[in-house]
Protein backbone atom coordinates (compact mmCIF):
# COMPACT_ATOMS: atom_id res chain seq x y z
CA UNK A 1 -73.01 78.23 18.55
CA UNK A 2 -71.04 77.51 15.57
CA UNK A 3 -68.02 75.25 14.99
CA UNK A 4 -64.98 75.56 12.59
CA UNK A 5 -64.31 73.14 9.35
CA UNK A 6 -66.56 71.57 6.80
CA UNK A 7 -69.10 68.83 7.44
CA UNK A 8 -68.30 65.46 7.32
CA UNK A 9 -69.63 62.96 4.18
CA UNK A 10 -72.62 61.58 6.77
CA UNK A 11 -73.71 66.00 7.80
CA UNK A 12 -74.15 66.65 4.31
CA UNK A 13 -75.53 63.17 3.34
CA UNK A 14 -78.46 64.24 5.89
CA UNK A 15 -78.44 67.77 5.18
CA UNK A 16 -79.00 66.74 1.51
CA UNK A 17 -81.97 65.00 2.05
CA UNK A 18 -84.19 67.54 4.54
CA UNK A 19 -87.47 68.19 3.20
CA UNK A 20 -87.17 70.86 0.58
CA UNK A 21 -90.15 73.15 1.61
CA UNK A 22 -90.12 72.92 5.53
CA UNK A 23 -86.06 72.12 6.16
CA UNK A 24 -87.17 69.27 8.23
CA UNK A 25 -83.70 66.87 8.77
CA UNK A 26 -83.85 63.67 9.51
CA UNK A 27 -81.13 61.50 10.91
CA UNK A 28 -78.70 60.28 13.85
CA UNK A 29 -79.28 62.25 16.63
CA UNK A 30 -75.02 62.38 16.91
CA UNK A 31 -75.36 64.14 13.43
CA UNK A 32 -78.27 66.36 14.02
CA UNK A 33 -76.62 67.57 16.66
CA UNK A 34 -73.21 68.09 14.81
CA UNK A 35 -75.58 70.41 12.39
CA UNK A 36 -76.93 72.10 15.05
CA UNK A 37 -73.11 72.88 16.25
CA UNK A 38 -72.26 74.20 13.47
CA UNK A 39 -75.14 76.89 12.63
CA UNK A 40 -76.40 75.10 9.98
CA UNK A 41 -79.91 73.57 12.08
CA UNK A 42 -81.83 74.26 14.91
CA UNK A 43 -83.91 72.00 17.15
CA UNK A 44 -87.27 72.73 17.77
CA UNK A 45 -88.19 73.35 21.25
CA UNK A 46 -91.18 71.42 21.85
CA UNK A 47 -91.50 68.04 21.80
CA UNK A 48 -90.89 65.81 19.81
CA UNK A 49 -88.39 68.18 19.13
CA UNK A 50 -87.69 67.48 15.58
CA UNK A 51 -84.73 69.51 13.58
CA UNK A 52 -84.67 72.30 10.68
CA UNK A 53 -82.55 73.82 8.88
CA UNK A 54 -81.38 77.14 9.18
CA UNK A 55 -81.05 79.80 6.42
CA UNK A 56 -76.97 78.83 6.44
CA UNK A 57 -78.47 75.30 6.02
CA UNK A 58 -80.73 75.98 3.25
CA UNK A 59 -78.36 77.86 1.59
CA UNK A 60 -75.42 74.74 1.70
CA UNK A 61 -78.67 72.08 0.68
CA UNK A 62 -79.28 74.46 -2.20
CA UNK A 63 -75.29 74.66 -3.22
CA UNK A 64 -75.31 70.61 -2.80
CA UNK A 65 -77.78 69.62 -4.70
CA UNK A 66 -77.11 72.05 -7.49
CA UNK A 67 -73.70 70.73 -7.73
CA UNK A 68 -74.99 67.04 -7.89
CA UNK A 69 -77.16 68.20 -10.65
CA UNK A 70 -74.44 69.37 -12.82
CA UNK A 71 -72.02 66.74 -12.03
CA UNK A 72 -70.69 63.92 -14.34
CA UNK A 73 -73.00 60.69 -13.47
CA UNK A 74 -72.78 57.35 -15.33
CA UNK A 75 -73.96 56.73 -18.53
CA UNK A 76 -76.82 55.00 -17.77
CA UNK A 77 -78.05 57.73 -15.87
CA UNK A 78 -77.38 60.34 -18.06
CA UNK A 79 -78.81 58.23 -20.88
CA UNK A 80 -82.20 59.13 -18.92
CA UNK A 81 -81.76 62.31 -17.47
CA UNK A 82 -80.34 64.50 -19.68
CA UNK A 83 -77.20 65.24 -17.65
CA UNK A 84 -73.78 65.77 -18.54
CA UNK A 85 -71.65 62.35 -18.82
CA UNK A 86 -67.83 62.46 -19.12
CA UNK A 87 -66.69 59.82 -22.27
CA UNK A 88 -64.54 57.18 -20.93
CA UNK A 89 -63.85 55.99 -24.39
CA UNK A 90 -62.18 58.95 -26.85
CA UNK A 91 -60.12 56.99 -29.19
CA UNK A 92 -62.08 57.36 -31.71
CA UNK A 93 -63.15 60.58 -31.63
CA UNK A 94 -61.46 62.61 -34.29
CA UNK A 95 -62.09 65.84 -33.44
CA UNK A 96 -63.57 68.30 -29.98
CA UNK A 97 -67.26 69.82 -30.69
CA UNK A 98 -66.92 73.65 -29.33
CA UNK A 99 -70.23 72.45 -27.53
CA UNK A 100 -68.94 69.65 -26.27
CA UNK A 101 -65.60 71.73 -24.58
CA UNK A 102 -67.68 73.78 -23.15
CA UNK A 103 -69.81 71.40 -21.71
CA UNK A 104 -66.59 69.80 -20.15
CA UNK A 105 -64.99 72.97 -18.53
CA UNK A 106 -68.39 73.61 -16.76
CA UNK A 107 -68.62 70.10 -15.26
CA UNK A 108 -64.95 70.31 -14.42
CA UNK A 109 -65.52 74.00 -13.02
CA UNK A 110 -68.49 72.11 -10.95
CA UNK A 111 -66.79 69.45 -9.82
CA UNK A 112 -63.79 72.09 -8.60
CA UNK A 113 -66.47 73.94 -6.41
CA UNK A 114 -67.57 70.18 -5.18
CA UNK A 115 -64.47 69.59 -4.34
CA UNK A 116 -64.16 73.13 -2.52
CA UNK A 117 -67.09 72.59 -0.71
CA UNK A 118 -66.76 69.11 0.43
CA UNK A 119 -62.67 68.87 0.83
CA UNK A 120 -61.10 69.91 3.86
CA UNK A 121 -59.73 73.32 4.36
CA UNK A 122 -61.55 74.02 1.00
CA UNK A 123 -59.02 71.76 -0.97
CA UNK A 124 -59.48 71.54 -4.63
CA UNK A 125 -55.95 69.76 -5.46
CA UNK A 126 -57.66 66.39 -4.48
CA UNK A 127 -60.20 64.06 -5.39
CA UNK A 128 -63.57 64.78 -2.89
CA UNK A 129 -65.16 61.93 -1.86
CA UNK A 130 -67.82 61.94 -4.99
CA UNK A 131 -64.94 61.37 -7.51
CA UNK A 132 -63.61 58.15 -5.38
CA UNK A 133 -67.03 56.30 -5.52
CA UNK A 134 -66.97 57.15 -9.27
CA UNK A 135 -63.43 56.41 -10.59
CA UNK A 136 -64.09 56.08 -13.70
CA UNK A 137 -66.06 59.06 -14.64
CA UNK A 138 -64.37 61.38 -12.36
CA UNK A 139 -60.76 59.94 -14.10
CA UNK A 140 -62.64 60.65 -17.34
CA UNK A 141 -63.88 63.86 -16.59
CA UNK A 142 -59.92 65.17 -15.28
CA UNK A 143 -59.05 63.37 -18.90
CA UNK A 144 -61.55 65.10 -20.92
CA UNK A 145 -61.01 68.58 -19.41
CA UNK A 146 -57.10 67.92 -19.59
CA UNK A 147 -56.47 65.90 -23.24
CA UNK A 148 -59.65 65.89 -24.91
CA UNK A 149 -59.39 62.91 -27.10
CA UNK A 150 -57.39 59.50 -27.37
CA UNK A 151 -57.91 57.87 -24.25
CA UNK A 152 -60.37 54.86 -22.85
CA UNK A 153 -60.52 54.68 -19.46
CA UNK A 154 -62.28 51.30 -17.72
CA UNK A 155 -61.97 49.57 -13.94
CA UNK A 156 -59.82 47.40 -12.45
CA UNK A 157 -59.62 44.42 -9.91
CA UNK A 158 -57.89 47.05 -7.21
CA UNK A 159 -60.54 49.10 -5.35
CA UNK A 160 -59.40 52.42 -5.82
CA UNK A 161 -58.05 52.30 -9.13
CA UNK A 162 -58.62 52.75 -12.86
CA UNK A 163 -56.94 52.35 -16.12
CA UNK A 164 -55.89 54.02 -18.92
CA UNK A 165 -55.11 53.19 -22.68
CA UNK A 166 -54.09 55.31 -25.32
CA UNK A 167 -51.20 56.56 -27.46
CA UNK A 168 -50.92 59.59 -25.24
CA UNK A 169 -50.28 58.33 -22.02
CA UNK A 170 -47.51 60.97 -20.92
CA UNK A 171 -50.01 63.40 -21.58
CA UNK A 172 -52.83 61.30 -19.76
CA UNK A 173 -50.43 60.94 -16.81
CA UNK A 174 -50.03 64.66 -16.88
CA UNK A 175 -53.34 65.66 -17.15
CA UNK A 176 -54.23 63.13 -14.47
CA UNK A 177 -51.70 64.08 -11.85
CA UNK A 178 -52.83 67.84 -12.26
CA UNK A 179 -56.18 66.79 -11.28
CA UNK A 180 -54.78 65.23 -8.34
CA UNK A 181 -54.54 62.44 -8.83
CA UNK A 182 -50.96 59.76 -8.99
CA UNK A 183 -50.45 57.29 -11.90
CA UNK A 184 -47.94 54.64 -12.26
CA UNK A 185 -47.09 53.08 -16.17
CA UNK A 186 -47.34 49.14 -16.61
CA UNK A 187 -46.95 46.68 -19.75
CA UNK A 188 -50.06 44.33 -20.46
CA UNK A 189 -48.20 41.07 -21.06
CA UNK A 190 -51.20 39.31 -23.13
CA UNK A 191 -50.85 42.64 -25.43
CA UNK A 192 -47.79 44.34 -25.37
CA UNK A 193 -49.19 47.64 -25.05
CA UNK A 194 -48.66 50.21 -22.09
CA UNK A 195 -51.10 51.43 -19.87
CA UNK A 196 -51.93 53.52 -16.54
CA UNK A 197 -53.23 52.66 -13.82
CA UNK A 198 -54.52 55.94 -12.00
CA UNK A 199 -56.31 56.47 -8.25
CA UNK A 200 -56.87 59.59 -6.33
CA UNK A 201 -54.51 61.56 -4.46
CA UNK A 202 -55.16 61.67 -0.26
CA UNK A 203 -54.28 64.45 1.49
């Protein structure tokens, strides 16, 4: 038996993290279960009747994890591991590397599929649920792929939130709001400058 719509966060948290070689899942039984509904594992018949993946299964672990190797991850991680980081901090960068562009339209194309994948109804007009526990690189990364250059983009106090600084921010906003996400323009009082703050778009 199969069932209709994509798996939740916790499915594909567990699914992510069966045992490469034998497809062995571990996890909430409500969850194994839920995979099993869905066509994605099986449970063995025998005691103790431990679950697997199917080939459907293998084939969405595969998909995950190569997207999580391709995505944007922080700094410090990518500092270690080779991986593609998006810059929070462009303001002084005076000109795009051809590399470098490329290098950002194939994490953005990545994170699009992530997002097609993981969204409901295969949604790629709104943040997945990777981009909101990573704000900053995922607002970076919609920056990067949508101005290039001449933005810095850091945390805030509000949970779901960043903010922007720059001399383009109409074009920040834009880029921003076409990646899904909504963006409201404020006035630092100590300053005097302008800024964005910036969260992700629900559904």
């Amino acid at each position: 038996m199969s069932v209709t719509g994509e798996p939740t966060a916790e499915q594909r948290r567990v699914l992510s993290r069966a045992e490469a070689g034998s497809g062995l899942l571990d996890g909430p039984a409500s969850v194994l279960a839920a995979l099993v509904a869905r066509g994605l594992a099986v449970r063995h018949p025998r005691p103790p009747h431990r679950h697997f993946l199917t080939p459907a299964g293998q084939r969405l672990r595969e998909q995950l994890a190569a997207l999580a190797a391709h995505s944007p991850v922080p700094r410090t991680a990518a500092a270690t591991s080779g991986a593609f980081a998006a810059r929070t901090d462009t303001k002084s960068v005076e000109s795009e590397d051809p590399a470098r562009v490329r290098e950002v339209r194939s994490a953005w194309a990545g994170l699009l599929e992530m997002r097609r994948l993981t969204n409901r109804a295969h949604a790629v007009d709104r943040p997945c649920d990777w981009e909101r526990s990573h704000l900053v690189q995922a607002a970076a990364l919609a920056l990067e792929a949508g101005v290039g250059t001449g933005y810095r983009v850091g945390g805030t106090a509000q949970p779901e939130a960043v903010r922007v600084d720059g001399a383009r921010l109409a074009e920040c906003a834009a880029a921003l709001e076409a990646a899904g996400w909504q963006t409201s323009a404020h006035l630092d009082r100590r300053s005097g400058t302008r800024y964005l703050l910036a969260s992700p778009r629900r559904g």
